[in-house]
Every structure is written in structure tokens, then in C-alpha cells.
PDB file of N, CA and C in Angstrom:
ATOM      1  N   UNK A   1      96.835  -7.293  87.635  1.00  0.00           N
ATOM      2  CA  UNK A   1      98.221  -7.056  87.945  1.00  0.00           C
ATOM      3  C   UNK A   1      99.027  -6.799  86.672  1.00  0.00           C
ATOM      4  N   UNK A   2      98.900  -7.362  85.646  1.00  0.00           N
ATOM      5  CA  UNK A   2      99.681  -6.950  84.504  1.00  0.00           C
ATOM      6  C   UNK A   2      99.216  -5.832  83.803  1.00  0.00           C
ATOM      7  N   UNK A   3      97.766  -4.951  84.182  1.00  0.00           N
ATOM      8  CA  UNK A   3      98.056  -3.477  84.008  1.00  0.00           C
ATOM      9  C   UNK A   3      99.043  -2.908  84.598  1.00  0.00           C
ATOM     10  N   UNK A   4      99.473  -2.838  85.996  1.00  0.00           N
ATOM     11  CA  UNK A   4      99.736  -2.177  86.844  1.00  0.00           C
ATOM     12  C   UNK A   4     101.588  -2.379  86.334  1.00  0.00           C
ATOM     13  N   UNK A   5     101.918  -3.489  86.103  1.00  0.00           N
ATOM     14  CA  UNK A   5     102.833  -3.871  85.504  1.00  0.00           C
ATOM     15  C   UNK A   5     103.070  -3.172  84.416  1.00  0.00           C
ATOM     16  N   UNK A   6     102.169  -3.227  83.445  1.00  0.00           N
ATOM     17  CA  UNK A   6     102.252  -2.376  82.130  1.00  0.00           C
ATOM     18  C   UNK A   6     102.715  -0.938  81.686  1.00  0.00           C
ATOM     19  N   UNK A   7     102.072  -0.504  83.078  1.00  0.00           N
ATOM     20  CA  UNK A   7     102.302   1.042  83.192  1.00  0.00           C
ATOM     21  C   UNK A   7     103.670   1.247  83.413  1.00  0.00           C
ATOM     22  N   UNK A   8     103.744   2.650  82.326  1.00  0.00           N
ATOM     23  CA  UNK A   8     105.477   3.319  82.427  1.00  0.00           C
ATOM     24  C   UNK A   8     105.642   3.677  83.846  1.00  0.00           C
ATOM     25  N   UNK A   9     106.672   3.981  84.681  1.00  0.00           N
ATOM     26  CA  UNK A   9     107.373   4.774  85.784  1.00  0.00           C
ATOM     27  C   UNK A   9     108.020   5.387  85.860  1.00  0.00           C
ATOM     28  N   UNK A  10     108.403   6.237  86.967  1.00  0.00           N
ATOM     29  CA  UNK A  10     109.037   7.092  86.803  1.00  0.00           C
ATOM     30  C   UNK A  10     109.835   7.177  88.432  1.00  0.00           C
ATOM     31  N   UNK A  11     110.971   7.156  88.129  1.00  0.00           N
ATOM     32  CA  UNK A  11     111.555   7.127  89.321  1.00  0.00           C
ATOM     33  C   UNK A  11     112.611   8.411  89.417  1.00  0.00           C
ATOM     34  N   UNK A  12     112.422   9.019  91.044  1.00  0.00           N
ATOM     35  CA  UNK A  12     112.975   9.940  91.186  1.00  0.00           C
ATOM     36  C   UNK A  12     114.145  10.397  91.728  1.00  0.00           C
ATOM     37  N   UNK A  13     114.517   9.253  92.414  1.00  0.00           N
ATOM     38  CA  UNK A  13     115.627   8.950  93.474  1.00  0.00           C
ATOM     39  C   UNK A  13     115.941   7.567  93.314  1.00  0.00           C
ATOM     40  N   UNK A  14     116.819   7.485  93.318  1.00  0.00           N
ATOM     41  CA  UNK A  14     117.379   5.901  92.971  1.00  0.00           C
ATOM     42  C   UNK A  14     119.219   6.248  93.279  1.00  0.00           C
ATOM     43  N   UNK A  15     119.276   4.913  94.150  1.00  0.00           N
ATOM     44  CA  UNK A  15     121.234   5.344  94.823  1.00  0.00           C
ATOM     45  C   UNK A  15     121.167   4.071  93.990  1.00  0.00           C
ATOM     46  N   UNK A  16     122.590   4.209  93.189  1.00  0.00           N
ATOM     47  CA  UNK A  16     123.377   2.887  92.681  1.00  0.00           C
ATOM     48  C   UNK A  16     123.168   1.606  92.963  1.00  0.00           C
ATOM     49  N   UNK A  17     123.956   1.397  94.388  1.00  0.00           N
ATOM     50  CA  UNK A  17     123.863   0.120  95.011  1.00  0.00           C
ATOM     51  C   UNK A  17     122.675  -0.649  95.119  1.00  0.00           C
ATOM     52  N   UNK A  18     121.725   0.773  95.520  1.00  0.00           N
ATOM     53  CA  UNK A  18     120.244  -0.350  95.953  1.00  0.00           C
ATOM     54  C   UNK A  18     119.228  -0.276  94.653  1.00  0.00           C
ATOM     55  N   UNK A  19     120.000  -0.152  93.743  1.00  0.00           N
ATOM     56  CA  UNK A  19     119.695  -0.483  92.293  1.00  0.00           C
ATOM     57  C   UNK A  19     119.724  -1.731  91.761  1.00  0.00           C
ATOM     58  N   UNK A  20     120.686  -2.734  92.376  1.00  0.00           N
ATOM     59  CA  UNK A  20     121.713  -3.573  91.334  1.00  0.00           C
ATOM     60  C   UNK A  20     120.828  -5.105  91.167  1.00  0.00           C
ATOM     61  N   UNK A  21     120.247  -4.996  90.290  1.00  0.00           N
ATOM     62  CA  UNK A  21     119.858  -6.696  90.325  1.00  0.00           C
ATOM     63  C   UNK A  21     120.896  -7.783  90.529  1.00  0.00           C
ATOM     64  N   UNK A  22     120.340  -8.973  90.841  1.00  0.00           N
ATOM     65  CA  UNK A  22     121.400 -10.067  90.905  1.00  0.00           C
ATOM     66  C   UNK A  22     122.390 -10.392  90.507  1.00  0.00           C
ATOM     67  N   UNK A  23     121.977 -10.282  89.153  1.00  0.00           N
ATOM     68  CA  UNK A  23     122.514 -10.703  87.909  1.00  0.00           C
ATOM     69  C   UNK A  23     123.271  -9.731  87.782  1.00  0.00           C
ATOM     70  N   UNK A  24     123.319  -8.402  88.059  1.00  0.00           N
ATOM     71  CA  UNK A  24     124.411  -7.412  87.905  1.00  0.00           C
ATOM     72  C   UNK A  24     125.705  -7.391  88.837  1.00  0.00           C
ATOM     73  N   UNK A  25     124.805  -7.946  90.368  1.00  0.00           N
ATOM     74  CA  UNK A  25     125.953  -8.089  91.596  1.00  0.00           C
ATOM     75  C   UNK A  25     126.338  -9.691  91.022  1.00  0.00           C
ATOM     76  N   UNK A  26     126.666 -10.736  90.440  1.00  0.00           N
ATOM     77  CA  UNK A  26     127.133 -11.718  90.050  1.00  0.00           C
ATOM     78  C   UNK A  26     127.775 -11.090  88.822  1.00  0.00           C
ATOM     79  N   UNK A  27     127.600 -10.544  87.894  1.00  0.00           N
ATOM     80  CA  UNK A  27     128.900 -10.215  86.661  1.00  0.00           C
ATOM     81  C   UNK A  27     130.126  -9.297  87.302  1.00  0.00           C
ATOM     82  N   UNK A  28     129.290  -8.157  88.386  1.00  0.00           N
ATOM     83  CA  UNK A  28     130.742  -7.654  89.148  1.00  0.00           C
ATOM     84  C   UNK A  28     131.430  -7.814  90.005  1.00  0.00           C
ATOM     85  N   UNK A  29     130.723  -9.407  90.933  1.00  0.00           N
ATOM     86  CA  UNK A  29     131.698 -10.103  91.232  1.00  0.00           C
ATOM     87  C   UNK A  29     132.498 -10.751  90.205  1.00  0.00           C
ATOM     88  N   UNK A  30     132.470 -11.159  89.353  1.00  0.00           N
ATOM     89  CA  UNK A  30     133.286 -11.902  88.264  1.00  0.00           C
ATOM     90  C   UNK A  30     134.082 -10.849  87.536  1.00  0.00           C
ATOM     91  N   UNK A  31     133.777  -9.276  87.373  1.00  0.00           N
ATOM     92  CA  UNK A  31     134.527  -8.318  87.417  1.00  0.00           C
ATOM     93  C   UNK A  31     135.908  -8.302  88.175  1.00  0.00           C
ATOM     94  N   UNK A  32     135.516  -8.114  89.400  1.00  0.00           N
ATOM     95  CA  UNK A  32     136.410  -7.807  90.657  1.00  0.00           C
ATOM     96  C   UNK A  32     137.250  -9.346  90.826  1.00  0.00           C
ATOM     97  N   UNK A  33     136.691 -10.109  90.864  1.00  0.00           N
ATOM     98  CA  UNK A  33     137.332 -11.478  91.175  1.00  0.00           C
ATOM     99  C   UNK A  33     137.828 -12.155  90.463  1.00  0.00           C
ATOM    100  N   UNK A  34     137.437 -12.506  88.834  1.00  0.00           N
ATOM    101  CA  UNK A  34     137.262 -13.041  88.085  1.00  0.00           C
ATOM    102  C   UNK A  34     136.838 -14.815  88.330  1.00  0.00           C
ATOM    103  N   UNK A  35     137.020 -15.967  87.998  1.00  0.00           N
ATOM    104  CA  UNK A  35     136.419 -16.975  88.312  1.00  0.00           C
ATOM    105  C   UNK A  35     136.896 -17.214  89.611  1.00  0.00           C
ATOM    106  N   UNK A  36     137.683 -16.662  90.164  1.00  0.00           N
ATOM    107  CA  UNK A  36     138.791 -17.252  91.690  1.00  0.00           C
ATOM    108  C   UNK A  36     137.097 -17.688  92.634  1.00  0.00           C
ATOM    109  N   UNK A  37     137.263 -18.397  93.091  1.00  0.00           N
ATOM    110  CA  UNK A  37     136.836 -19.227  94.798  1.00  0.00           C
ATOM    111  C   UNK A  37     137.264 -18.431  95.671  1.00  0.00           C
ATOM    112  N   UNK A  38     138.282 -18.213  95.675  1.00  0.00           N
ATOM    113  CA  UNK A  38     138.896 -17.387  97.042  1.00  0.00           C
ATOM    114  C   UNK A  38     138.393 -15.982  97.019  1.00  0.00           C
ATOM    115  N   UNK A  39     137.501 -15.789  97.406  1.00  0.00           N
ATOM    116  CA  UNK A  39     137.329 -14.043  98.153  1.00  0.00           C
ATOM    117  C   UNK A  39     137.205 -13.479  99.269  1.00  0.00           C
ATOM    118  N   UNK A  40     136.882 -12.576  99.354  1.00  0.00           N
ATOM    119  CA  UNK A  40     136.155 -12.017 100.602  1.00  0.00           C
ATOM    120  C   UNK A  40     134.796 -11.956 100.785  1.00  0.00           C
ATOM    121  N   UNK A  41     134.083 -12.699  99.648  1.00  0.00           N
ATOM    122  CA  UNK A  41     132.821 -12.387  99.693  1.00  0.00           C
ATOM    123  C   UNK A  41     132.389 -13.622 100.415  1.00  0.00           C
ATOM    124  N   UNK A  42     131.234 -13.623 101.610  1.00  0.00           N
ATOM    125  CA  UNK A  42     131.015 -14.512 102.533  1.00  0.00           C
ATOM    126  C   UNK A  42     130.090 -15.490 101.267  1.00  0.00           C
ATOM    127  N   UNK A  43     129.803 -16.828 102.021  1.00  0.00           N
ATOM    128  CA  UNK A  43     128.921 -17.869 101.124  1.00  0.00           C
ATOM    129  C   UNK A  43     127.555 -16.952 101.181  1.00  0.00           C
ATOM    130  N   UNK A  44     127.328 -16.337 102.486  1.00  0.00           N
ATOM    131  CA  UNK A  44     125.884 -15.747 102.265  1.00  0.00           C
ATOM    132  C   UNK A  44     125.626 -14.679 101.423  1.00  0.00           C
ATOM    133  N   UNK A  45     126.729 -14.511 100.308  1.00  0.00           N
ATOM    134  CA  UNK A  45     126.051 -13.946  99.219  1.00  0.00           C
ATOM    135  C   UNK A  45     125.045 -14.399  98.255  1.00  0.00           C
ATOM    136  N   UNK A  46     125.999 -15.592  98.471  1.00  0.00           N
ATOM    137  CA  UNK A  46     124.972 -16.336  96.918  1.00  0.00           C
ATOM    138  C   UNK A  46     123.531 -17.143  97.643  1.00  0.00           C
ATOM    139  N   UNK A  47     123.842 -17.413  98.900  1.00  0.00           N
ATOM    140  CA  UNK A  47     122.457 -16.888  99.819  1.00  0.00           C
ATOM    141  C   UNK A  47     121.440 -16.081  99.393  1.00  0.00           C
ATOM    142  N   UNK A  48     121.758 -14.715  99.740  1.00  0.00           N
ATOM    143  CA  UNK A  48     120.760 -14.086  99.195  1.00  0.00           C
ATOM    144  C   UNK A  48     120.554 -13.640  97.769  1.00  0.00           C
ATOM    145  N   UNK A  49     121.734 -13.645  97.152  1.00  0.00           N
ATOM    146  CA  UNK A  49     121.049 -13.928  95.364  1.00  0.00           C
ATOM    147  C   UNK A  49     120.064 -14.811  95.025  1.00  0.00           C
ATOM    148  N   UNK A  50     119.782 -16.101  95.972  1.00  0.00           N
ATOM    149  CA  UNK A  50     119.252 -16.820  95.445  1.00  0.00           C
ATOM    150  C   UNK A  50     117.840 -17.061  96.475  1.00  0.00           C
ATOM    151  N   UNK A  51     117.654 -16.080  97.151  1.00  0.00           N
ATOM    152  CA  UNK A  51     116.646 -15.681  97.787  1.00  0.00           C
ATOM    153  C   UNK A  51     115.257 -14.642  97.569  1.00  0.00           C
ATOM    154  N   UNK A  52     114.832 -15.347  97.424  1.00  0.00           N
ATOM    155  CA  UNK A  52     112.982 -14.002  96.612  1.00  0.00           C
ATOM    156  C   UNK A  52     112.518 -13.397  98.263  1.00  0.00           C
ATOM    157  N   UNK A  53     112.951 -13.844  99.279  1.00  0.00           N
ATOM    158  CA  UNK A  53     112.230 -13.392 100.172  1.00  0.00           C
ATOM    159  C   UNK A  53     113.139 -13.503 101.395  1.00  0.00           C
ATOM    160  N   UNK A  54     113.866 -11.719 101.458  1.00  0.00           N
ATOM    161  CA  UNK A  54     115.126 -11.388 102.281  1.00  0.00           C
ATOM    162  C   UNK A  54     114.419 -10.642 103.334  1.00  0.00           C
ATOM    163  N   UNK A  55     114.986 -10.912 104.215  1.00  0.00           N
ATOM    164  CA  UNK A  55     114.931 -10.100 105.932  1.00  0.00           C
ATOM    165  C   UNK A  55     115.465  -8.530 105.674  1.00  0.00           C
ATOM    166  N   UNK A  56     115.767  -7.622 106.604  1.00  0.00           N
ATOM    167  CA  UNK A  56     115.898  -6.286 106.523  1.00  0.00           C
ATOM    168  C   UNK A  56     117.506  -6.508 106.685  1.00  0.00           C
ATOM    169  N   UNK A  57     117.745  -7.421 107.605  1.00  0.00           N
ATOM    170  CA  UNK A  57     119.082  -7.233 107.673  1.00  0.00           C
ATOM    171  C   UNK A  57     119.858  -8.004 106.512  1.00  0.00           C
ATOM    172  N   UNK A  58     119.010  -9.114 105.882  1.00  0.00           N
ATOM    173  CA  UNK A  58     119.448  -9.562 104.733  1.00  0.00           C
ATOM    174  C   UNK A  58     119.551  -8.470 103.117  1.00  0.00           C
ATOM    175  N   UNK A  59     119.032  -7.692 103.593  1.00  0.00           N
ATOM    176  CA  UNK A  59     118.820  -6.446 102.652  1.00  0.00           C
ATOM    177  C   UNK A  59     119.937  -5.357 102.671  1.00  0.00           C
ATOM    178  N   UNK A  60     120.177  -5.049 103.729  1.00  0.00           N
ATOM    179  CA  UNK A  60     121.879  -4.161 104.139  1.00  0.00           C
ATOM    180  C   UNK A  60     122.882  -5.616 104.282  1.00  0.00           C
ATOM    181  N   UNK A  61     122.728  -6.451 104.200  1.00  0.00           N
ATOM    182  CA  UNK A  61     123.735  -7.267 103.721  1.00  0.00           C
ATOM    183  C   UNK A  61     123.904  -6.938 102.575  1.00  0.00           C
ATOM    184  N   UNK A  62     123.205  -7.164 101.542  1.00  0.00           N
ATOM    185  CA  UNK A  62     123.183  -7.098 100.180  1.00  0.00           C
ATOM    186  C   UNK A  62     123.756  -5.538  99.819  1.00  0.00           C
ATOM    187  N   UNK A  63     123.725  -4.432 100.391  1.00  0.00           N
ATOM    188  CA  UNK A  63     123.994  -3.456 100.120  1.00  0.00           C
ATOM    189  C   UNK A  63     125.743  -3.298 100.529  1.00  0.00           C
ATOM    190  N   UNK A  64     126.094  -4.073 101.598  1.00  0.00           N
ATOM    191  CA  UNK A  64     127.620  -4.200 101.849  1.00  0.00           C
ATOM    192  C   UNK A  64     128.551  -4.660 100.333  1.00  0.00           C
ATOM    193  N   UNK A  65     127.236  -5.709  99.852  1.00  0.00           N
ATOM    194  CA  UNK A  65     128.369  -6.844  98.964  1.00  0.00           C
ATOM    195  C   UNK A  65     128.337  -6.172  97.994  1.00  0.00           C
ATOM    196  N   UNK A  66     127.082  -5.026  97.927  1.00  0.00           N
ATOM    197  CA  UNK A  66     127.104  -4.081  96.418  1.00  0.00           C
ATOM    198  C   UNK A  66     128.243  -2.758  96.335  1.00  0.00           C
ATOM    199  N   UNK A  67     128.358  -2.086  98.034  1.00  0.00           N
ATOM    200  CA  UNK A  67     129.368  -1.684  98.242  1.00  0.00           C
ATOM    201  C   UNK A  67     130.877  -1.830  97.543  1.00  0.00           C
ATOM    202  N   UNK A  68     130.701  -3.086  98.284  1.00  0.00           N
ATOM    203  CA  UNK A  68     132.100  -3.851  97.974  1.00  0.00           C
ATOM    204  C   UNK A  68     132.669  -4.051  96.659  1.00  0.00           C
ATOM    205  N   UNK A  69     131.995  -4.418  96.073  1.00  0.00           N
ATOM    206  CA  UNK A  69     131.627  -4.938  94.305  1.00  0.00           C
ATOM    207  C   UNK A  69     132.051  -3.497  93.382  1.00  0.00           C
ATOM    208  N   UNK A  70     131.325  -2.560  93.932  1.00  0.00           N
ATOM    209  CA  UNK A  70     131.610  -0.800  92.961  1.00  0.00           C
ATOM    210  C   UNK A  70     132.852  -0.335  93.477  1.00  0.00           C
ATOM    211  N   UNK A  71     133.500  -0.884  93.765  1.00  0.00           N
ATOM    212  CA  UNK A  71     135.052   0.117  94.610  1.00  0.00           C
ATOM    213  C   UNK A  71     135.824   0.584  93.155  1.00  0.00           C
ATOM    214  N   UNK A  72     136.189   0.715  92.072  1.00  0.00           N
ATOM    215  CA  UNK A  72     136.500   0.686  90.545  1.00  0.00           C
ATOM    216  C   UNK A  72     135.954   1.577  90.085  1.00  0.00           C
ATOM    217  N   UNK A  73     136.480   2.450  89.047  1.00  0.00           N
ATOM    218  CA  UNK A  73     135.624   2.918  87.810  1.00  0.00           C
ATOM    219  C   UNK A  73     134.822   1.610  86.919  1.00  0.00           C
ATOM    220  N   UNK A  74     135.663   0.930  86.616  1.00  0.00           N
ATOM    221  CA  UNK A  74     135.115  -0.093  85.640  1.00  0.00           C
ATOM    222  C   UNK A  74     133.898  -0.884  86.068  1.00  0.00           C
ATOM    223  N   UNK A  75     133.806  -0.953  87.549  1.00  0.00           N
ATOM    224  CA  UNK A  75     132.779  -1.669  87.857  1.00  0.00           C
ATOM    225  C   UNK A  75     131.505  -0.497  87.934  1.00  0.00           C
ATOM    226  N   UNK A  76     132.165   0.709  88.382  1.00  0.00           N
ATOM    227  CA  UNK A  76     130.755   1.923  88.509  1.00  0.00           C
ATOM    228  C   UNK A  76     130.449   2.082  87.220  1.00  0.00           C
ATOM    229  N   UNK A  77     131.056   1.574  86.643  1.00  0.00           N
ATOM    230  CA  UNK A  77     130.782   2.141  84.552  1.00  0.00           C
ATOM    231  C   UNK A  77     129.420   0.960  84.349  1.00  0.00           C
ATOM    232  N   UNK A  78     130.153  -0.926  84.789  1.00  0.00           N
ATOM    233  CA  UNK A  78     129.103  -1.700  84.596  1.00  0.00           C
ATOM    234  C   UNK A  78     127.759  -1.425  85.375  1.00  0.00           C
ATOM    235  N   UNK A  79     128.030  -1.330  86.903  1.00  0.00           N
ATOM    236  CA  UNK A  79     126.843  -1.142  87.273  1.00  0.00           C
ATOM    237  C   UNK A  79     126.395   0.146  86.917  1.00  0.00           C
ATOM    238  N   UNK A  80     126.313   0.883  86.373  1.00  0.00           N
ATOM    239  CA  UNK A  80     125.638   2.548  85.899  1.00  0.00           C
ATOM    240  C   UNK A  80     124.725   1.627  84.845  1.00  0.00           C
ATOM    241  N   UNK A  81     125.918   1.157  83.773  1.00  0.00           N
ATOM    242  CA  UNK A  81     125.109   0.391  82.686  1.00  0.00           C
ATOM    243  C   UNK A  81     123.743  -0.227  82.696  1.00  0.00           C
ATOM    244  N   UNK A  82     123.833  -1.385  83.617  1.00  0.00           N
ATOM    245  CA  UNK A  82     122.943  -2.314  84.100  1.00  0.00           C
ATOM    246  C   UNK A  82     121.751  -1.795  84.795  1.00  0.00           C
ATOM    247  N   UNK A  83     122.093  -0.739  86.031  1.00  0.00           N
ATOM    248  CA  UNK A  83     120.776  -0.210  86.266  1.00  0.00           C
ATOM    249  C   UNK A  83     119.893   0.814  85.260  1.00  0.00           C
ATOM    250  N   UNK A  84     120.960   1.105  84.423  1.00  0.00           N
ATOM    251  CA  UNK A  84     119.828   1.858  83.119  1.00  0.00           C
ATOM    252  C   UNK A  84     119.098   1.007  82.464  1.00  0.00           C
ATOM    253  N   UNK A  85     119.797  -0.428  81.969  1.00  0.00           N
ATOM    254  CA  UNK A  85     119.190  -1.054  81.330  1.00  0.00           C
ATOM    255  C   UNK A  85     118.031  -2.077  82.164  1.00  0.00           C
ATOM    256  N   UNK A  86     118.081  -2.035  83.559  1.00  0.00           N
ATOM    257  CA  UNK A  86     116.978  -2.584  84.391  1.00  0.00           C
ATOM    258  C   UNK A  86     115.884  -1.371  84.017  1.00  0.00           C
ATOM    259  N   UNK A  87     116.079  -0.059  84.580  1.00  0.00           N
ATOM    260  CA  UNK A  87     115.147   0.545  84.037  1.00  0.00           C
ATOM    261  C   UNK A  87     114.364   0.665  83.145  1.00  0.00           C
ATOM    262  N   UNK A  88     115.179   0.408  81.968  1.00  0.00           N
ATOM    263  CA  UNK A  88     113.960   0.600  80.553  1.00  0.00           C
ATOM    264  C   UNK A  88     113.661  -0.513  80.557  1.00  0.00           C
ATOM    265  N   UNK A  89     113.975  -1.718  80.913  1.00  0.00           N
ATOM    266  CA  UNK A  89     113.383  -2.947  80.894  1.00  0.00           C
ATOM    267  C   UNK A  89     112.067  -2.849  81.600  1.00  0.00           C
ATOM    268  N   UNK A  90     112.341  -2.362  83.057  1.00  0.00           N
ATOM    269  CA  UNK A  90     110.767  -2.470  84.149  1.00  0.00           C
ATOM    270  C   UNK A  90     109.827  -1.248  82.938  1.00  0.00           C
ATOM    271  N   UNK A  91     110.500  -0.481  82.366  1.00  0.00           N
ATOM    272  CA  UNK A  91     109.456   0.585  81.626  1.00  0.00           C
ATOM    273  C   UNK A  91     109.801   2.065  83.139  1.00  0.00           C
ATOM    274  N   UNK A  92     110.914   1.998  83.645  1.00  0.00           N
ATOM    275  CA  UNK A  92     111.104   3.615  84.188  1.00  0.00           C
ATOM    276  C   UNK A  92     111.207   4.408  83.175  1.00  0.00           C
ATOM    277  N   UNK A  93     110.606   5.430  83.282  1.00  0.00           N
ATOM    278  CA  UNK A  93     110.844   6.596  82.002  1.00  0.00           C
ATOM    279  C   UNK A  93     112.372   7.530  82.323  1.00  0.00           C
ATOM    280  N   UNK A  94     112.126   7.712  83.965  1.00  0.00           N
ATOM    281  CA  UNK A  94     113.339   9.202  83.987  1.00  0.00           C
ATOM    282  C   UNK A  94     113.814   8.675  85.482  1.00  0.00           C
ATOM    283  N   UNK A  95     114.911   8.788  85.457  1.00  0.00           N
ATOM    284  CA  UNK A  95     115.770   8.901  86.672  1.00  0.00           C
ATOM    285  C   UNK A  95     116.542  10.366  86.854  1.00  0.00           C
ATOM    286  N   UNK A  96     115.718  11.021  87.529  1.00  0.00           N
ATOM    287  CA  UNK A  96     115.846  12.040  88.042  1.00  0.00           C
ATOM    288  C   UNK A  96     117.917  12.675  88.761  1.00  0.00           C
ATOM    289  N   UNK A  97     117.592  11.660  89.857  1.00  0.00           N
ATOM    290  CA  UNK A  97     118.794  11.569  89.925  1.00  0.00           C
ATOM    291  C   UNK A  97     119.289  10.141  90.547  1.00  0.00           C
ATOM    292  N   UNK A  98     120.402  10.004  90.475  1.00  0.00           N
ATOM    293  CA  UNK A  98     121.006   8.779  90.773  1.00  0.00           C
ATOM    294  C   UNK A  98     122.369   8.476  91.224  1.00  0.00           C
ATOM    295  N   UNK A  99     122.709   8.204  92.526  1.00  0.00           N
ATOM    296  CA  UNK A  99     123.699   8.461  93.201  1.00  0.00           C
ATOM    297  C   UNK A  99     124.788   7.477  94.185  1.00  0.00           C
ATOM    298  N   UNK A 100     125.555   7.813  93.953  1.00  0.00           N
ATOM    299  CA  UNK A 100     125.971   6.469  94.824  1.00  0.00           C
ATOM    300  C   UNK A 100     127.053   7.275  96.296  1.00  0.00           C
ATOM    301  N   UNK A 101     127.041   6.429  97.594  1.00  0.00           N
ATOM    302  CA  UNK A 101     127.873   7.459  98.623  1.00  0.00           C
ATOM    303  C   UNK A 101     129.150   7.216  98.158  1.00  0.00           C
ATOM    304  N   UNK A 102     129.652   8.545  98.287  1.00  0.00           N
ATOM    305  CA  UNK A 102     131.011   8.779  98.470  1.00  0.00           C
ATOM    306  C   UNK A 102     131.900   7.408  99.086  1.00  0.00           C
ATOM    307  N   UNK A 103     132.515   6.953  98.037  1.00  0.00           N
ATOM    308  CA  UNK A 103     133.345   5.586  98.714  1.00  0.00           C
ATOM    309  C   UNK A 103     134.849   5.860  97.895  1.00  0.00           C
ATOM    310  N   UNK A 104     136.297   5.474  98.761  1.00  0.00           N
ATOM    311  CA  UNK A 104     137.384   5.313  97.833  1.00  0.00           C
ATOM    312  C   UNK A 104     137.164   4.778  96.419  1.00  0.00           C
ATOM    313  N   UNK A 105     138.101   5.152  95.587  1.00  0.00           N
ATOM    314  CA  UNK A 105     137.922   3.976  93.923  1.00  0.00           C
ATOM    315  C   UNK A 105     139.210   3.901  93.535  1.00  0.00           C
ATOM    316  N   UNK A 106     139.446   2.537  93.823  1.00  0.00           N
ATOM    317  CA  UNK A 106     140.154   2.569  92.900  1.00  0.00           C
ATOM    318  C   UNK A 106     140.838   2.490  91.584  1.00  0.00           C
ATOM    319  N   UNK A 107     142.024   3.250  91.676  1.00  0.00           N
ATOM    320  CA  UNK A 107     142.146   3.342  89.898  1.00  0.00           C
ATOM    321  C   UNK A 107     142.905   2.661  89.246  1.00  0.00           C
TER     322      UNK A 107
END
């Protein structure tokens, strides 16, 4: 397994959101929110942050709260950041393209 690991990748399609490691959807909540308690974000976020082994619907959950989280330039700037730097971390060589849906932003 740590060949298989070893080996560079190459990814060809990759959307934003279903990019975002944990650790990226937790700094842009603290982006968007800053330390406040009070959000809109349900407790079952930090649910599944802290979950290795999510359901399908726990999975488009996670894609709502990543939704939610990129509404900003500043936050599409961090998360752009972060999934590049997940990439060269796993060893992706090329992201072909990379996209996120059409959502309001605000400015």
C-alpha cells in the first residue's frame, strides 16, 4: 500500500467543494464566522468532520456546508489555496480543470 500511495497522480476533474479537506471547511468556517457559537451551521457539522466513515447522504451534507462556507471571494481565494496545497501534498501532478457551480458571492 505505500507504493500505491507513493505514486504521483493526476487528476482531471476536480469541483472545489468536493475538494475541501476538514481542516479547510473548519478555517472557513472561522473565516465566515469568526469564533461566534451562533451560526447557521447545524452541530452535524462537526459530526461529520469528525467522522472517517460518512453515509452518502452524510457526504451531500458535507457538500451543503462547503457550499455555504465559499459564498465570498475571500473564502474562494482560501479554499482555491488549500485544495492546491492538498494536492501537492497527496503528490497530484495536474488539475486539469477545476470548478466550482455557479453560486451568488458576495462582495
Amino acid at each position: 500500500m505505500d507504493f500505491i500511495n507513493a505514486l504521483p497522480k493526476i487528476e482531471l476533474h476536480a469541483h472545489l467543494n468536493g475538494s475541501l479537506c476538514n481542516s479547510t471547511l473548519l478555517k472557513l468556517r472561522k473565516l465566515k464566522y469568526g469564533d461566534s457559537e451562533a451560526t447557521d451551521i447545524e452541530p452535524a457539522f462537526y459530526q461529520i468532520l469528525e467522522s472517517d466513515n460518512l453515509s452518502l447522504a452524510d457526504c451531500f451534507l458535507k457538500f451543503k456546508y462547503a457550499h455555504n462556507l465559499t459564498d465570498s471571494w475571500d473564502a474562494l481565494k482560501l479554499a482555491t489555496e488549500c485544495m492546491i496545497e492538498d494536492f501537492a501534498r497527496e503528490k497530484t501532478l495536474i488539475v486539469l480543470m477545476a470548478r466550482r457551480l455557479q453560486r451568488k458571492i458576495s462582495m
